[in-house]
N, C-alpha and C. Protein backbone atom coordinates (compact mmCIF):
# COMPACT_ATOMS: atom_id res chain seq x y z
N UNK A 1 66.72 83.98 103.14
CA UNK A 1 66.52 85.30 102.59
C UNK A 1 67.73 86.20 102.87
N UNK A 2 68.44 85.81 103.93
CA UNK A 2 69.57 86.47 104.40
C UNK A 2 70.38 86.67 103.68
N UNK A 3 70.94 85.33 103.45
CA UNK A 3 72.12 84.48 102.28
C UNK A 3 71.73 85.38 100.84
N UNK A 4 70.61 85.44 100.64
CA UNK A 4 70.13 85.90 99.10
C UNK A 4 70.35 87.61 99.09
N UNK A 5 70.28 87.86 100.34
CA UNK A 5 70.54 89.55 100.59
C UNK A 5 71.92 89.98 100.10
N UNK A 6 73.09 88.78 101.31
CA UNK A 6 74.45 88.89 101.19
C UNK A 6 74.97 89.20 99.79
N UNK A 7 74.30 88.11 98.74
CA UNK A 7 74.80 87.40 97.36
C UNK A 7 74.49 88.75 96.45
N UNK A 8 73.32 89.41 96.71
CA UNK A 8 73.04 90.53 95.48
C UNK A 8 73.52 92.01 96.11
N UNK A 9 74.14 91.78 97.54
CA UNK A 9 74.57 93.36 97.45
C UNK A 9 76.32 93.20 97.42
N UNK A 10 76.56 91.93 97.76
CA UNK A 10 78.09 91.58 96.90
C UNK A 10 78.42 91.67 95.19
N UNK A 11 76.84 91.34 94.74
CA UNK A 11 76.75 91.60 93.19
C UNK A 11 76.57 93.12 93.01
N UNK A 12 75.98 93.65 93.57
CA UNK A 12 75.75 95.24 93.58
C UNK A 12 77.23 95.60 93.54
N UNK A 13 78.02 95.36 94.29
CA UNK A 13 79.00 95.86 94.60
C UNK A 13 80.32 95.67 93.97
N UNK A 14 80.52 94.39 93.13
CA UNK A 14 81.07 93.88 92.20
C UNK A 14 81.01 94.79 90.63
N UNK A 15 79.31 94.99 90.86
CA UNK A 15 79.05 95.71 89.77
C UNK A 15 79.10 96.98 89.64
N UNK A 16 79.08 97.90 90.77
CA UNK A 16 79.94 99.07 90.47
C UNK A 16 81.49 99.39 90.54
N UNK A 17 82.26 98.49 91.01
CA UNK A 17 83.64 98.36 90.66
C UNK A 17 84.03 98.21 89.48
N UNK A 18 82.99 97.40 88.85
CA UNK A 18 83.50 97.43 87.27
C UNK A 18 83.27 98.48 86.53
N UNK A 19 81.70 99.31 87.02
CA UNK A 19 81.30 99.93 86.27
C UNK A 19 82.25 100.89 86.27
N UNK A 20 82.35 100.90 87.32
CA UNK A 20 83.32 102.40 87.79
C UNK A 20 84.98 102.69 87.11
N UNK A 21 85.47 100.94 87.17
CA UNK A 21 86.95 101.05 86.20
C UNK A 21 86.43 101.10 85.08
N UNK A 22 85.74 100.46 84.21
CA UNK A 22 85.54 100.76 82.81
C UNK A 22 85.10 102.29 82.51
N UNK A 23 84.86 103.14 83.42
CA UNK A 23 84.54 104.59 83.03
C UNK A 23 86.07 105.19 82.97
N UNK A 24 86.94 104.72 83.63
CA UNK A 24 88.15 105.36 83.47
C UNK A 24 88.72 104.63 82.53
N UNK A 25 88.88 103.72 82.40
CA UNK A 25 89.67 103.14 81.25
C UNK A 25 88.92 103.48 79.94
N UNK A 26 87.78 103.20 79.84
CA UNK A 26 87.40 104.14 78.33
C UNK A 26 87.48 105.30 78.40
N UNK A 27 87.28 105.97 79.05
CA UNK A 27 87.04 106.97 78.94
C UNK A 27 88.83 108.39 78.93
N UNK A 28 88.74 109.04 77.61
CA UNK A 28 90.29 109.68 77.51
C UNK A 28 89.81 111.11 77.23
N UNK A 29 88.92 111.76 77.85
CA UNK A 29 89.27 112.92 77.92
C UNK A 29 88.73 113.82 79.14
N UNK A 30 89.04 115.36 78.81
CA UNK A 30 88.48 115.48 80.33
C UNK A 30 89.36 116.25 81.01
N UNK A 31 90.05 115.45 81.72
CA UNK A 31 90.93 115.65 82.91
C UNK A 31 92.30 116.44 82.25
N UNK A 32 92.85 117.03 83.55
CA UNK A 32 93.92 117.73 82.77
C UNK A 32 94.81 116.96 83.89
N UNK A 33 96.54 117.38 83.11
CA UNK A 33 97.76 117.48 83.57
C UNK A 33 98.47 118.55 83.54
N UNK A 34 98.49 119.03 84.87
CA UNK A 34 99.26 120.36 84.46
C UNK A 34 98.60 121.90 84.45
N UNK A 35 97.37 121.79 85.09
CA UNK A 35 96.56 122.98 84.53
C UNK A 35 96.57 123.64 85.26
N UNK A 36 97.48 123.99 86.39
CA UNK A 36 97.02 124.64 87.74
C UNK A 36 98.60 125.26 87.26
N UNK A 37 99.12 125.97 89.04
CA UNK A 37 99.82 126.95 88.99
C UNK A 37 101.32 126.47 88.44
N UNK A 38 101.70 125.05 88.70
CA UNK A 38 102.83 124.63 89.01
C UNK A 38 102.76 123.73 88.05
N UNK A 39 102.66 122.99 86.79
CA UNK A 39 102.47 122.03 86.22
C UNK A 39 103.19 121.00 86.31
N UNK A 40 102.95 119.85 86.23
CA UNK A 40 103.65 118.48 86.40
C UNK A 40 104.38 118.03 84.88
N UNK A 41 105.88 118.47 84.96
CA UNK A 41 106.35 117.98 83.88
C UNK A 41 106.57 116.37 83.83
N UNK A 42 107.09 115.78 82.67
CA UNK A 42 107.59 114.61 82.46
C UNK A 42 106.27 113.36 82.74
N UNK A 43 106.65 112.04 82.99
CA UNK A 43 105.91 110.94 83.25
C UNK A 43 104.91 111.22 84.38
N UNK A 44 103.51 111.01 84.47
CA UNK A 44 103.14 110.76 85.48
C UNK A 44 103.08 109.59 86.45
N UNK A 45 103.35 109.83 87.04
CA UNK A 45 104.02 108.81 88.60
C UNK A 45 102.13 108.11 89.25
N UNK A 46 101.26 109.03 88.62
CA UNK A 46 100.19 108.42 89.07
C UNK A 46 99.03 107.39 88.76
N UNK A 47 99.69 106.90 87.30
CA UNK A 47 98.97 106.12 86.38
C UNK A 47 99.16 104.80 87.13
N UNK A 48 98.12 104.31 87.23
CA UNK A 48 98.17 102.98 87.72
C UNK A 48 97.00 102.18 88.55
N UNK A 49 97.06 101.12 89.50
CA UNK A 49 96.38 100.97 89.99
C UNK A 49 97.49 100.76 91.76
N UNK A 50 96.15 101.26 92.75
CA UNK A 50 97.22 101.54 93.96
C UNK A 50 95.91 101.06 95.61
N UNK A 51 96.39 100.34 96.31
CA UNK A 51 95.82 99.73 97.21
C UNK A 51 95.85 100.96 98.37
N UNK A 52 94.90 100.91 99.32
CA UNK A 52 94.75 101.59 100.65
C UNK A 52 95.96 101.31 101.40
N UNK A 53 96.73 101.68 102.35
CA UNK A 53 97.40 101.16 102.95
C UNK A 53 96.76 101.69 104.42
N UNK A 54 96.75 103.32 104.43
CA UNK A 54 96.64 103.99 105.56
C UNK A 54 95.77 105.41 105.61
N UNK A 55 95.34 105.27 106.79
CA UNK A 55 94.60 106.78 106.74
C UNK A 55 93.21 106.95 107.60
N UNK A 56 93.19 108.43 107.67
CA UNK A 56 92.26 109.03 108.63
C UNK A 56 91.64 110.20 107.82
N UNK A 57 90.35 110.42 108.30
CA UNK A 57 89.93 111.96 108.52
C UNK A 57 88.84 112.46 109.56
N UNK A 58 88.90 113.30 109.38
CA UNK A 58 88.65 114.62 110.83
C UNK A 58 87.05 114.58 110.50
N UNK A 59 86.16 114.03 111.69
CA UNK A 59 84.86 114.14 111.52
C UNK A 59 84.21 115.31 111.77
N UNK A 60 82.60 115.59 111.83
CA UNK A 60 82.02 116.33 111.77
C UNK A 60 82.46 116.91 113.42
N UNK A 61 82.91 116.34 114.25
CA UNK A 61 83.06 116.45 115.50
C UNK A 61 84.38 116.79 115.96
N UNK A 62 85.05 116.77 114.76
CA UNK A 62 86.61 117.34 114.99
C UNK A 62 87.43 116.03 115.72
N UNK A 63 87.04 115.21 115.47
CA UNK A 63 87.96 113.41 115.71
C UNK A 63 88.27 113.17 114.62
N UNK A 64 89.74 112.92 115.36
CA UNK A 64 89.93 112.20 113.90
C UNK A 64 89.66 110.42 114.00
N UNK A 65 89.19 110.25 112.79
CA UNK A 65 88.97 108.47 112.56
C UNK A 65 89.66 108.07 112.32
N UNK A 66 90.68 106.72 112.42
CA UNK A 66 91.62 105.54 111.89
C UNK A 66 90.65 104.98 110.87
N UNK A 67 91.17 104.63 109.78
CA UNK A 67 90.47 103.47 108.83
C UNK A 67 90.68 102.60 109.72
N UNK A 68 91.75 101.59 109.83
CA UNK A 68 92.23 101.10 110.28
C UNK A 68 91.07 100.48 111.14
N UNK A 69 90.72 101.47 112.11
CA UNK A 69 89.39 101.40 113.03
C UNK A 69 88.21 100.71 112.58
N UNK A 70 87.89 101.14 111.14
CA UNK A 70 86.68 101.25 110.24
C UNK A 70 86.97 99.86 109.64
N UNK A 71 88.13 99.02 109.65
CA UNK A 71 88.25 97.96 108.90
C UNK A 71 88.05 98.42 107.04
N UNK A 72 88.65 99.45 107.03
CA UNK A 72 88.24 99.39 105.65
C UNK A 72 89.48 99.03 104.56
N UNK A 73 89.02 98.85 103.75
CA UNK A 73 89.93 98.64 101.86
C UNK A 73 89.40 99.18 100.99
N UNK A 74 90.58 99.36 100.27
CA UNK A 74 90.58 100.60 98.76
C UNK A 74 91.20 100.12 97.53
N UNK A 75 91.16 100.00 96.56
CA UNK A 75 91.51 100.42 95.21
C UNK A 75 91.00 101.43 94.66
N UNK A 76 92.31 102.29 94.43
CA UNK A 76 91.82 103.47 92.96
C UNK A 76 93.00 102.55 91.85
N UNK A 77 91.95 103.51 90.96
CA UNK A 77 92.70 102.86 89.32
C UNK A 77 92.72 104.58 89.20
N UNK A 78 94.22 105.09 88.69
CA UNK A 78 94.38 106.49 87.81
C UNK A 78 94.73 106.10 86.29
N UNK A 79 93.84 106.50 85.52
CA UNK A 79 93.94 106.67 84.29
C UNK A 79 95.06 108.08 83.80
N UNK A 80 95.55 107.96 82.51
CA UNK A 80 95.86 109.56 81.38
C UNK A 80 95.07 110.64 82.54
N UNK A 81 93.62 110.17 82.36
CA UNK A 81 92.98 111.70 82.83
C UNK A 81 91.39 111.32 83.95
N UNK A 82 91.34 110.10 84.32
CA UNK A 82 90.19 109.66 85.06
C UNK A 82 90.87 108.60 86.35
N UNK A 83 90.23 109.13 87.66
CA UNK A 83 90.21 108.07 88.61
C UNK A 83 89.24 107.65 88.92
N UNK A 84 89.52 106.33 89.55
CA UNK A 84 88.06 105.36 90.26
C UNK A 84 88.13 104.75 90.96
N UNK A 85 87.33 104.53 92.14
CA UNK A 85 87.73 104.28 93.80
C UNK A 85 86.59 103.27 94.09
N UNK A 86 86.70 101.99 94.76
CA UNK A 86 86.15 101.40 96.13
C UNK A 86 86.44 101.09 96.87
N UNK A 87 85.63 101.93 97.54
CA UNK A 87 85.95 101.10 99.76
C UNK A 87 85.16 100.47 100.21
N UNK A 88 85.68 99.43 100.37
CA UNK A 88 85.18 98.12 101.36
C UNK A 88 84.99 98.43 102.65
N UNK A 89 84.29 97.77 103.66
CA UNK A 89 84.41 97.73 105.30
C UNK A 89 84.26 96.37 105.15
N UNK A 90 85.06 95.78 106.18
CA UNK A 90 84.86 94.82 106.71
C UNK A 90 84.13 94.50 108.17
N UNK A 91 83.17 94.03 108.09
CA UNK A 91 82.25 93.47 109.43
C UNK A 91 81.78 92.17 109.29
N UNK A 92 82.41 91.44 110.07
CA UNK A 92 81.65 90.05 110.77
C UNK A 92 81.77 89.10 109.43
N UNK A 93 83.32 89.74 108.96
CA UNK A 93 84.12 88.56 107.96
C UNK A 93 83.33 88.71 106.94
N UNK A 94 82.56 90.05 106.52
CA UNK A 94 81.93 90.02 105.40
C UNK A 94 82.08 92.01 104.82
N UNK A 95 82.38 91.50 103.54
CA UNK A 95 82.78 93.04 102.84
C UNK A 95 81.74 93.67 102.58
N UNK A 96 81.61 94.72 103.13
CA UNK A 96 80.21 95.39 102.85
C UNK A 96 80.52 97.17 101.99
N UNK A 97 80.06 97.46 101.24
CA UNK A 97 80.06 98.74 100.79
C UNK A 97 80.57 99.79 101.08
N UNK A 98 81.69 100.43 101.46
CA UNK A 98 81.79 102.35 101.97
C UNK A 98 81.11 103.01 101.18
N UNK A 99 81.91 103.10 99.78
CA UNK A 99 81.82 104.58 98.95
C UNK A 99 82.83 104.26 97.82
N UNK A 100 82.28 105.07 96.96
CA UNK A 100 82.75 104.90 95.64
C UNK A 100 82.73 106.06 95.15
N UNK A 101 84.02 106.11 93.99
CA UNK A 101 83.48 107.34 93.06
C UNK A 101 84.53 107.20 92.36
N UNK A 102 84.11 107.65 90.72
CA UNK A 102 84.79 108.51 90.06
C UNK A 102 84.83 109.59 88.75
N UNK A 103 85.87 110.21 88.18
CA UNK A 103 85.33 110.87 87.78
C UNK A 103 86.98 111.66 87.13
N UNK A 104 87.61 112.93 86.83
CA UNK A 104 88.66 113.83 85.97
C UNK A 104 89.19 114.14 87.14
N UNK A 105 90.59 114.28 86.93
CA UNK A 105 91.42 114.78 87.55
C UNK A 105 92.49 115.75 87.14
N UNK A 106 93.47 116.73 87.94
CA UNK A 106 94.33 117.42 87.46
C UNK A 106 95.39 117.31 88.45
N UNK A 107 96.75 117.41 87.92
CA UNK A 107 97.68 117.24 88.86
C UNK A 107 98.91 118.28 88.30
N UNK A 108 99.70 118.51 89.64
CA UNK A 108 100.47 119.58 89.47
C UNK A 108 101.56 118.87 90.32
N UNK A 109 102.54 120.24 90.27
CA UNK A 109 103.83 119.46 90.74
C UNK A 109 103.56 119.14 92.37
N UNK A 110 102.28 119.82 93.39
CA UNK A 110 102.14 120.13 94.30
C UNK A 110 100.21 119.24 94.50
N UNK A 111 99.96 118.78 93.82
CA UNK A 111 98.13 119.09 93.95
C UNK A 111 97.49 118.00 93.40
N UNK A 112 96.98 116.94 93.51
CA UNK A 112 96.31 116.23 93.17
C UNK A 112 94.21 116.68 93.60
N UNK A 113 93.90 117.07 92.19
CA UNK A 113 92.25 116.98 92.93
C UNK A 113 91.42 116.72 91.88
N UNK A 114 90.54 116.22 92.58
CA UNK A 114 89.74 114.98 92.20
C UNK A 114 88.36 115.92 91.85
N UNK A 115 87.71 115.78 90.64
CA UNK A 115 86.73 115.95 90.47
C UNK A 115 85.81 115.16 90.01
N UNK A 116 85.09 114.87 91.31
CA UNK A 116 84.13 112.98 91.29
C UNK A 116 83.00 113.26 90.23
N UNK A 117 82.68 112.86 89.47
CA UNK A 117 81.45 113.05 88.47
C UNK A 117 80.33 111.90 88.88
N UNK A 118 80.93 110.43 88.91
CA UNK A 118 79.52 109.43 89.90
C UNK A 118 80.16 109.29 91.60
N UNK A 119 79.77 109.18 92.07
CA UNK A 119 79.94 109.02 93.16
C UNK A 119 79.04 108.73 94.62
N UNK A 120 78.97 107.78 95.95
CA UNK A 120 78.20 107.34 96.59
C UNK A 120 78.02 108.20 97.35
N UNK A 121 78.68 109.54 97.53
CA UNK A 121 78.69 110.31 98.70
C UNK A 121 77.97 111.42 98.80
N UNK A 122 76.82 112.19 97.15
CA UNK A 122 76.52 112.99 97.25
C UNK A 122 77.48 114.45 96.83
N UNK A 123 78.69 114.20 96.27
CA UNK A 123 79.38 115.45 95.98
C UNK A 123 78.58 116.00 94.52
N UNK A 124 78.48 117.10 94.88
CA UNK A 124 77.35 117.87 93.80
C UNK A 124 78.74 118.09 92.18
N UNK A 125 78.08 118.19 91.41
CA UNK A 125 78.90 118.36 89.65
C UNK A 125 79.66 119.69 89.85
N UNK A 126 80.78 119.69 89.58
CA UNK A 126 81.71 120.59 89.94
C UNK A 126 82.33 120.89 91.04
N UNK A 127 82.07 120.17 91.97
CA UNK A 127 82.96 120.11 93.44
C UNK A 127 84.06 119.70 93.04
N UNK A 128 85.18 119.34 93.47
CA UNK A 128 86.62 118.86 93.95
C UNK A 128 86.87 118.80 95.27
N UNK A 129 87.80 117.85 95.43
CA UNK A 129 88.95 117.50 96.64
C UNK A 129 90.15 117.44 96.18
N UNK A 130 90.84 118.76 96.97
CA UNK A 130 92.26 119.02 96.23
C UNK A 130 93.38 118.28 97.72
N UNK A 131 93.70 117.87 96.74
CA UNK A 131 94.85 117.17 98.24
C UNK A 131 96.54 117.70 97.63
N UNK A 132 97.11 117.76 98.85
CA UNK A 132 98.89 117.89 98.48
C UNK A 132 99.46 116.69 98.39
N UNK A 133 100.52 116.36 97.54
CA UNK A 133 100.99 114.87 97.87
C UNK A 133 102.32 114.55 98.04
N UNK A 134 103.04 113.85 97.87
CA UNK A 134 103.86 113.08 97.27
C UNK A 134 104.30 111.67 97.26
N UNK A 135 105.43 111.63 96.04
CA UNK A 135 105.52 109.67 96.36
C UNK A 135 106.45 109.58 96.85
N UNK A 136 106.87 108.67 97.64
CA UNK A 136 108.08 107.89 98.18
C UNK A 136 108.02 106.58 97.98
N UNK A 137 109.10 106.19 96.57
CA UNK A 137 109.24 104.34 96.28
C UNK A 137 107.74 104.30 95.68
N UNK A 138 107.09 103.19 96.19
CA UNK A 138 105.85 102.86 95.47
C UNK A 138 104.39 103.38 96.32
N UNK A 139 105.09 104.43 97.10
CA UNK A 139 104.27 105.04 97.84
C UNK A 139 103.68 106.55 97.49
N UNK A 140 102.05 106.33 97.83
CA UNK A 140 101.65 107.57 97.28
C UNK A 140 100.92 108.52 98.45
N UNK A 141 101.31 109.25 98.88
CA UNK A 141 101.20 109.83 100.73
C UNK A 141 100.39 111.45 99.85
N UNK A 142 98.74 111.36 100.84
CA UNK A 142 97.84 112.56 100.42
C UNK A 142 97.39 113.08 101.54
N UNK A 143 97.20 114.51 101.49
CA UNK A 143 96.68 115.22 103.00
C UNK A 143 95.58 116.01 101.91
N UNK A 144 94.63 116.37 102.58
CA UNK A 144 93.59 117.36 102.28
C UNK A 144 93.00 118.63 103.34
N UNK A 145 93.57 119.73 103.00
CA UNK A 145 92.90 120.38 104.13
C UNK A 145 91.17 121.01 103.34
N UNK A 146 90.79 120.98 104.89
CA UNK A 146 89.43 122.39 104.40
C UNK A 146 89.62 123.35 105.47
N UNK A 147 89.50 124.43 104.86
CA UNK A 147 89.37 126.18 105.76
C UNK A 147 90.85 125.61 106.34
N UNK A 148 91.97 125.45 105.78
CA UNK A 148 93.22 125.61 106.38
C UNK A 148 93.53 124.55 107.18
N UNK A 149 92.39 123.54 107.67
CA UNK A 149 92.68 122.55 108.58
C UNK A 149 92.84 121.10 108.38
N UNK A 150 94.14 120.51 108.35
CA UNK A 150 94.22 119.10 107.65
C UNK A 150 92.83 118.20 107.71
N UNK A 151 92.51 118.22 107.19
CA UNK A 151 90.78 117.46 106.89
C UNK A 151 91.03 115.51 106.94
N UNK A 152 92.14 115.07 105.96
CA UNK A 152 92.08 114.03 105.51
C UNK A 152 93.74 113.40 105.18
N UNK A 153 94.18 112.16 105.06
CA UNK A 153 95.36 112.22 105.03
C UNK A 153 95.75 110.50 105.03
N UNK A 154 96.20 110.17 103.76
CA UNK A 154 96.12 108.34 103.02
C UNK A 154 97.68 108.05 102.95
N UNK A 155 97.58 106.96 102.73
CA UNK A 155 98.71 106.65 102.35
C UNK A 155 98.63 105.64 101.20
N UNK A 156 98.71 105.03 100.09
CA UNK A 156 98.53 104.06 99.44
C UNK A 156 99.63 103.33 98.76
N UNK A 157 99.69 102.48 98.17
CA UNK A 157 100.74 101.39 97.75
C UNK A 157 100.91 101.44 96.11
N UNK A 158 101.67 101.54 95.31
CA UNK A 158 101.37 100.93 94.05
C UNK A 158 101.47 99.52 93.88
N UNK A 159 100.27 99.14 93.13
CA UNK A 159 100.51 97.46 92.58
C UNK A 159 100.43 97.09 91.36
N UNK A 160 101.12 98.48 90.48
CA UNK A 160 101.44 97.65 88.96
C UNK A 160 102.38 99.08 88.68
């Protein structure tokens, strides 16, 4: 019964990865470029698909967490105008669920934020997470503060 547990929440989980890229890849409208104070001219640098590399954030307790710690993994896929995210944990050589989401985005020369529309975490319709960024090479480096205080802070890879 165990084995049969493992098999359908690996299928669960398979199956919202897909569900979740096929919402960005069909899906072309929505999201803006450019709509905030500073607009992002030329190519966007964020289209793609891009692996976890690194990162922490600041708990309810004011610690900060290592992923690293958490054993976890990521893919986002950025679409024209939609992103979509899963995190893995790894425990006891078996991938188990974090969190997912996705949903429109807007980006500026300064601002990447995310406005999750499905998502595992409970963010209510119209929230955002605005993060500062930038790239270096195939690197995509994000901090997020709340009330002024670095909250959150990734690092990720491009792999296409």
């Amino acid at each position: 019964m165990e084995k049969l547990m493992i098999i359908l929440r690996s299928f669960l989980q398979l199956f919202l990865l897909a569900i979740t890229t096929l919402a960005v890849i069909t899906n072309s409208h929505g999201a803006s470029v450019g709509k905030s104070h500073e607009p992002f001219i030329g190519q966007n640098p964020l289209i793609g698909s891009w692996q976890l590399v690194s990162g922490a954030y600041l708990n309810d307790k004011n610690q900060w967490i290592d992923y690293r710690d958490l054993n976890l993994t990521a893919i986002k896929v950025i679409s024209k105008t939609h992103f979509s995210f899963t995190t893995m944990k790894l425990e006891s050589a078996v991938q188990t669920f974090w969190a997912a989401g996705t949903g429109k985005y807007q980006l500026t020369k300064q601002h990447y934020i995310e406005f999750p529309t499905l998502n595992s975490f409970n963010v209510k319709q119209g929230e955002s997470f605005k993060f500062s960024y930038h790239i270096d090479g195939n690197e995509w480096h994000t901090k997020r503060y709340e009330g002024g205080q670095l909250s959150e802070k990734e690092v990720w890879k491009k792999l296409d």
